[in-house]
Protein backbone atom coordinates (compact mmCIF):
# COMPACT_ATOMS: atom_id res chain seq x y z
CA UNK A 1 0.00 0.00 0.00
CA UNK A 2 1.14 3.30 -0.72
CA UNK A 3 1.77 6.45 1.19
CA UNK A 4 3.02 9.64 1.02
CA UNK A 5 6.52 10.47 2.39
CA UNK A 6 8.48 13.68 3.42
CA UNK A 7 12.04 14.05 1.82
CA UNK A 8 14.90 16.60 2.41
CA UNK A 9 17.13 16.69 -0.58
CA UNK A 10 20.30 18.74 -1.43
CA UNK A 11 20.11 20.96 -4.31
CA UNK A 12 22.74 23.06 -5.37
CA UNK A 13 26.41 23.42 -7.10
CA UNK A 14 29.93 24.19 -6.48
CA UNK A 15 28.93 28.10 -5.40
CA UNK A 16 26.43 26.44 -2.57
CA UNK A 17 22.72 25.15 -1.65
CA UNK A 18 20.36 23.59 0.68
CA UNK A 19 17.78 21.64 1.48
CA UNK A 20 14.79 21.27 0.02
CA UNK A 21 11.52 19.92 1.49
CA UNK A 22 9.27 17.35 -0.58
CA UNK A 23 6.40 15.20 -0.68
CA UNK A 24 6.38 12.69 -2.53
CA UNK A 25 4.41 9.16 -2.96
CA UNK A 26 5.99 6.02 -2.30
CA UNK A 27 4.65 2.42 -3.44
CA UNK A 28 4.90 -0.91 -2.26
CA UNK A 29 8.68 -1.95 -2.77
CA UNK A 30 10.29 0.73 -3.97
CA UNK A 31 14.18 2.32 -3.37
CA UNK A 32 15.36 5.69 -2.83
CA UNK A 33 16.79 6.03 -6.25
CA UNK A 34 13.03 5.57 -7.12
CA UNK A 35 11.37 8.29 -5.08
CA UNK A 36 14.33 10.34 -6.49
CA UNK A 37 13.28 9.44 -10.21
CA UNK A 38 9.31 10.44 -9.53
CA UNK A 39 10.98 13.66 -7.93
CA UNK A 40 12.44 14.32 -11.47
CA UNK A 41 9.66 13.29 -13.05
CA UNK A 42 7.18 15.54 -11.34
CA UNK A 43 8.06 18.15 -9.80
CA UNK A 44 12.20 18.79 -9.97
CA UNK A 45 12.79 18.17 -13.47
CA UNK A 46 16.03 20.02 -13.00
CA UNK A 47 17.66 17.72 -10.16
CA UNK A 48 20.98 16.02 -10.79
CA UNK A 49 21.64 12.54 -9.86
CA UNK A 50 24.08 9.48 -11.15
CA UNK A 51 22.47 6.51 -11.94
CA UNK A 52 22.96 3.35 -14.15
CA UNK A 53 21.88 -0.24 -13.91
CA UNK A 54 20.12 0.16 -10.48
CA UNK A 55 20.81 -3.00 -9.57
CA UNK A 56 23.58 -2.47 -7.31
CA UNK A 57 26.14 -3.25 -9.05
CA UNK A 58 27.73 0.22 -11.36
CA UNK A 59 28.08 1.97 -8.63
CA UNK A 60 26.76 5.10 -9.79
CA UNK A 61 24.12 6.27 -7.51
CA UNK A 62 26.15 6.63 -4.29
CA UNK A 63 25.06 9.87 -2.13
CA UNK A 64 24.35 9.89 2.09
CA UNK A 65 20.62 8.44 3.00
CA UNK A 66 20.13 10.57 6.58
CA UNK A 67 23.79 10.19 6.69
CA UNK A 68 24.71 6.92 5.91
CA UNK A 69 26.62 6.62 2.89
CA UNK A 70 25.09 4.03 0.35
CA UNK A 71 23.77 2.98 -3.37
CA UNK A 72 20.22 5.00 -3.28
CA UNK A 73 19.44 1.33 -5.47
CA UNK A 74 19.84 -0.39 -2.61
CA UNK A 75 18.47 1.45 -0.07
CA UNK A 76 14.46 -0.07 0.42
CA UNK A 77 12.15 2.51 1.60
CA UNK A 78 10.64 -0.24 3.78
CA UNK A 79 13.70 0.01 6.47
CA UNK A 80 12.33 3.41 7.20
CA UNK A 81 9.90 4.86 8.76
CA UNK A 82 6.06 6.32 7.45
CA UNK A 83 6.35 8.81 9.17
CA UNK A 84 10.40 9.89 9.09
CA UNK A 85 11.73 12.29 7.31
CA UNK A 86 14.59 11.06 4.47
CA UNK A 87 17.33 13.61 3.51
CA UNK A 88 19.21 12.50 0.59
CA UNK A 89 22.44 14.59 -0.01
CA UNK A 90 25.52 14.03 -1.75
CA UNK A 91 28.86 12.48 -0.47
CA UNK A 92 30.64 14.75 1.99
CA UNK A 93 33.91 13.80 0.83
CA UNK A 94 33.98 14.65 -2.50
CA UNK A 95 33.34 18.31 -4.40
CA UNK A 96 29.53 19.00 -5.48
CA UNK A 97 29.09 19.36 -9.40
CA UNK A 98 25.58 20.06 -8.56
CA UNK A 99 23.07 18.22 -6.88
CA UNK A 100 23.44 14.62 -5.82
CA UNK A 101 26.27 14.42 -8.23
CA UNK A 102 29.95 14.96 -6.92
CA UNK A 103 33.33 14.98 -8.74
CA UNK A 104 35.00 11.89 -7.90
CA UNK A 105 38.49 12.61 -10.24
CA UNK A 106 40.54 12.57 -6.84
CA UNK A 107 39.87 8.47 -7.22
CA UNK A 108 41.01 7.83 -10.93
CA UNK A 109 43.93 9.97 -9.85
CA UNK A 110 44.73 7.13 -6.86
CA UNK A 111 44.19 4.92 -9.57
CA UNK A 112 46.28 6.07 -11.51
CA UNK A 113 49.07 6.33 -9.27
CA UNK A 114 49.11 2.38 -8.72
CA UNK A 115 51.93 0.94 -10.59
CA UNK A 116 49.91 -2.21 -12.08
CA UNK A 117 50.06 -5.73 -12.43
CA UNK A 118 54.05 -6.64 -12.75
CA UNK A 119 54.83 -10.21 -13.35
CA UNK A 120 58.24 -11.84 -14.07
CA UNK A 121 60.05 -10.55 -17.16
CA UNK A 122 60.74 -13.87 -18.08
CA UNK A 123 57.38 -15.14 -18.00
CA UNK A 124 55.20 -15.00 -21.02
CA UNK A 125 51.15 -14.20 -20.70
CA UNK A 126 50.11 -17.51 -21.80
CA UNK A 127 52.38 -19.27 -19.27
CA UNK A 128 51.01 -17.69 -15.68
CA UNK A 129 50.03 -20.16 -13.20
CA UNK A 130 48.65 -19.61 -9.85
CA UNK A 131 46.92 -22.22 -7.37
CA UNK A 132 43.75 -21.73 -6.42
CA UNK A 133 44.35 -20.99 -3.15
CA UNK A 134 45.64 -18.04 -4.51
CA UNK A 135 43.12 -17.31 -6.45
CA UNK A 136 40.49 -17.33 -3.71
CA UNK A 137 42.59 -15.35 -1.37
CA UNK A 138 41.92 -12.22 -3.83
CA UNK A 139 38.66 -12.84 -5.35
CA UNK A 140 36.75 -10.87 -2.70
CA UNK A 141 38.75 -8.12 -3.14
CA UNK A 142 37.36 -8.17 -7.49
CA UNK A 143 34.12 -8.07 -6.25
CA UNK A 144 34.10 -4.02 -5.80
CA UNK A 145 32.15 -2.21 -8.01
CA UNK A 146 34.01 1.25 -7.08
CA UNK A 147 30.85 3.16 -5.67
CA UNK A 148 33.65 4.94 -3.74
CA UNK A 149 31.45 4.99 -0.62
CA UNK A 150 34.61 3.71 1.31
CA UNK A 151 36.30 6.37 0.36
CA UNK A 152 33.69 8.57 1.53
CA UNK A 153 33.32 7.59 4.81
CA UNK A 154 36.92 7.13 5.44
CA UNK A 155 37.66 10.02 8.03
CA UNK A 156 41.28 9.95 7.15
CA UNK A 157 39.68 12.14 3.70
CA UNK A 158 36.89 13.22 4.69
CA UNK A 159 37.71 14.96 7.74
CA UNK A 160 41.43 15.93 6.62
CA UNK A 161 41.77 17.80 2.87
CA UNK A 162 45.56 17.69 3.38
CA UNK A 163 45.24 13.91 3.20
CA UNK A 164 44.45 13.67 -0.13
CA UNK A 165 47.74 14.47 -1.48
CA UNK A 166 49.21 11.50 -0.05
CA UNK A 167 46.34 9.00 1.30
CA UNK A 168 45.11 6.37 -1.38
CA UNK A 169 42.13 5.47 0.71
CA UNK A 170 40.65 1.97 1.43
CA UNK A 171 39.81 1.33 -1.83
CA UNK A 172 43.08 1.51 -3.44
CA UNK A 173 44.47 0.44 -0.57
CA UNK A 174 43.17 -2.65 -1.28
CA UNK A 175 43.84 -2.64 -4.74
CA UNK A 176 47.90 -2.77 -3.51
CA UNK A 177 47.18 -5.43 -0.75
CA UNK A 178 45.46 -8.03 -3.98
CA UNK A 179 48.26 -7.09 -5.82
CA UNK A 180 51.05 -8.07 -2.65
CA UNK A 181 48.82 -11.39 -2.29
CA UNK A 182 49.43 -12.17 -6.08
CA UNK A 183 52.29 -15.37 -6.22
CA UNK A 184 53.46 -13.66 -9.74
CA UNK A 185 53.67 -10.02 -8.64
CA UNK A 186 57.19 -8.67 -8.54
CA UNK A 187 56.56 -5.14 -7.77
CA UNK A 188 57.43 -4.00 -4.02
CA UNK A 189 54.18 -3.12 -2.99
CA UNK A 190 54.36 -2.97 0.55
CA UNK A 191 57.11 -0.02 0.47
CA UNK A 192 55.28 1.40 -2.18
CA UNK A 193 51.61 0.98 0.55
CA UNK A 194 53.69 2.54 3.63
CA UNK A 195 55.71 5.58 1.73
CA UNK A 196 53.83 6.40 -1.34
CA UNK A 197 50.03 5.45 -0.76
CA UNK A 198 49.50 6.67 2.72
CA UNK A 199 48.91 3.19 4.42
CA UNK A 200 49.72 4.78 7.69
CA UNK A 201 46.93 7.08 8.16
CA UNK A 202 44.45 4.09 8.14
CA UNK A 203 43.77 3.38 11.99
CA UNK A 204 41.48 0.41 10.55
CA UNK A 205 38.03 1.74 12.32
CA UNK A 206 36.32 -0.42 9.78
CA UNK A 207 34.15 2.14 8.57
CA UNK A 208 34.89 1.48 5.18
CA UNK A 209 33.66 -2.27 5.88
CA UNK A 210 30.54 -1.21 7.64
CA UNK A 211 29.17 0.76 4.14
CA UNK A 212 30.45 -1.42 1.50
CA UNK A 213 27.51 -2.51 -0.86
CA UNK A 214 29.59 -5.31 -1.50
CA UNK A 215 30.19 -6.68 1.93
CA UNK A 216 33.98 -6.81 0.92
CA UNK A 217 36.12 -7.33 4.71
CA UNK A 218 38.20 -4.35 3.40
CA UNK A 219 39.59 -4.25 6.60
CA UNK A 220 39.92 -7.43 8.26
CA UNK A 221 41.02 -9.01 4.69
CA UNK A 222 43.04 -6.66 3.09
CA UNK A 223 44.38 -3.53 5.35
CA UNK A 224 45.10 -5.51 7.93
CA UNK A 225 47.10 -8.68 6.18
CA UNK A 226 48.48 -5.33 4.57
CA UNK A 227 49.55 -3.47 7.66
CA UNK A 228 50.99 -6.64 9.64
CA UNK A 229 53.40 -7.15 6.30
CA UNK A 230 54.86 -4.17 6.40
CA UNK A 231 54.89 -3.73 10.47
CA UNK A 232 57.10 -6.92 9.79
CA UNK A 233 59.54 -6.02 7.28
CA UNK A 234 60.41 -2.47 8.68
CA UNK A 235 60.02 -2.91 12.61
CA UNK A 236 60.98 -7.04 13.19
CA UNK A 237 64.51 -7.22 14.43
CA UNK A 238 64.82 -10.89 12.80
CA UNK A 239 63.35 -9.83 9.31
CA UNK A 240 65.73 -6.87 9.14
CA UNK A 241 68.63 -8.50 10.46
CA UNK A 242 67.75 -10.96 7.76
CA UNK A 243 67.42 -8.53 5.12
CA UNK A 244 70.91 -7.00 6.34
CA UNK A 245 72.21 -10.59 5.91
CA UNK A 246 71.19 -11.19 1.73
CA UNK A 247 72.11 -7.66 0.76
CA UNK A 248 75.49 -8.67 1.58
């Protein structure tokens, strides 16, 4: 049965905006990303929103449902409420275009910044082999869908601009923790995790865990592992005496 429901959504651009109040009917079943569609269709014609295969899986459609970052696709208007108010607004983290929509660049330029997949020189495409072990122990991680809503709610960026300059975020930093887990890998990705990407500044709060659409164990299964590599190649007096040892 249907009903009528009070929303709060963000309109505006890069110069500024606010909230705006709505009504607007709700049927049996529906998302936010639908209530958000009849809003354009009937009386905000104007409003700016990403969306794609609303089906959870492009990740377009991220914004912050009364301040919980998630896919407005997923988000069933059955866990709320008759009679609460929603407020849809865009991710905090990232700049407002205008809208719902937000410029997410700052991630393809952590992207970017990943050296990629590096496998032996003398080991031709057709002849990689990995167990399957190995293969499971990354597969999770192949699963994201790069909504970026870890990166939003990661308070290492979003609470500290002067982060972003050298803090990767818990997306990429998982990127370089599948990469360290791959048996044919031969960059050095754990140096590269600790002094280029920033792996530091993670204090592993799992709130990048908690809003993943994917239910990916960011941190448990990859900043962690991650972390406790690295604590033991620069800080365990065997592995560096060890290290001392072969260099010679």
């Amino acid at each position: 049965m249907g009903y009528q429901a009070s929303f709060r959504v963000w309109r505006g651009d890069v110069t500024g905006g606010q909230l705006h109040d709505f009504t607007v009917p709700v049927n049996e079943g529906e998302v936010v990303l639908d209530i958000i569609h009849r809003l354009q269709a009937t009386q905000a014609p104007d409003l700016a929103v990403r969306w794609n295969c609303k089906a959870g899986k492009c990740g377009s459609c991220s914004a912050e449902v009364n301040g919980m970052p998630r896919l407005m696709c997923m988000t069933r208007m059955s866990t709320f409420d008759q009679a609460e108010t929603i407020t849809v607004t865009p991710m905090r983290t990232f700049p407002v275009m205008r809208d719902l929509v937000t410029d997410v660049s700052f991630n393809y330029t952590k992207a970017r910044e990943i050296q990629s997949f590096a496998p032996p020189a003398d080991l031709a495409p057709g002849e990689y082999r990995m167990r399957q072990v190995d293969v499971e122990r990354s597969q999770e991680f192949r699963k994201c869908i790069e909504c970026f809503l870890c990166q939003n709610t990661c308070h290492a960026i979003r609470d500290h601009e002067d982060n972003k300059q050298s803090f990767a975020g818990p997306r990429f930093l998982m990127r370089i923790a599948e990469l360290d887990m791959h048996p044919l890998d031969t960059a050095d990705r754990q140096r590269a995790a600790q002094e280029e990407h920033g792996l530091g500044l993670c204090n592993i709060t799992k709130c990048c865990t908690e809003v993943c659409p994917e239910h990916i164990k960011i941190t448990d299964n990859a900043l962690i592992p991650l972390k406790e590599r690295v604590v033991d190649r620069k800080y365990d007096p065997l592995v560096w005496l060890g290290n001392k040892i072969l260099r010679r």
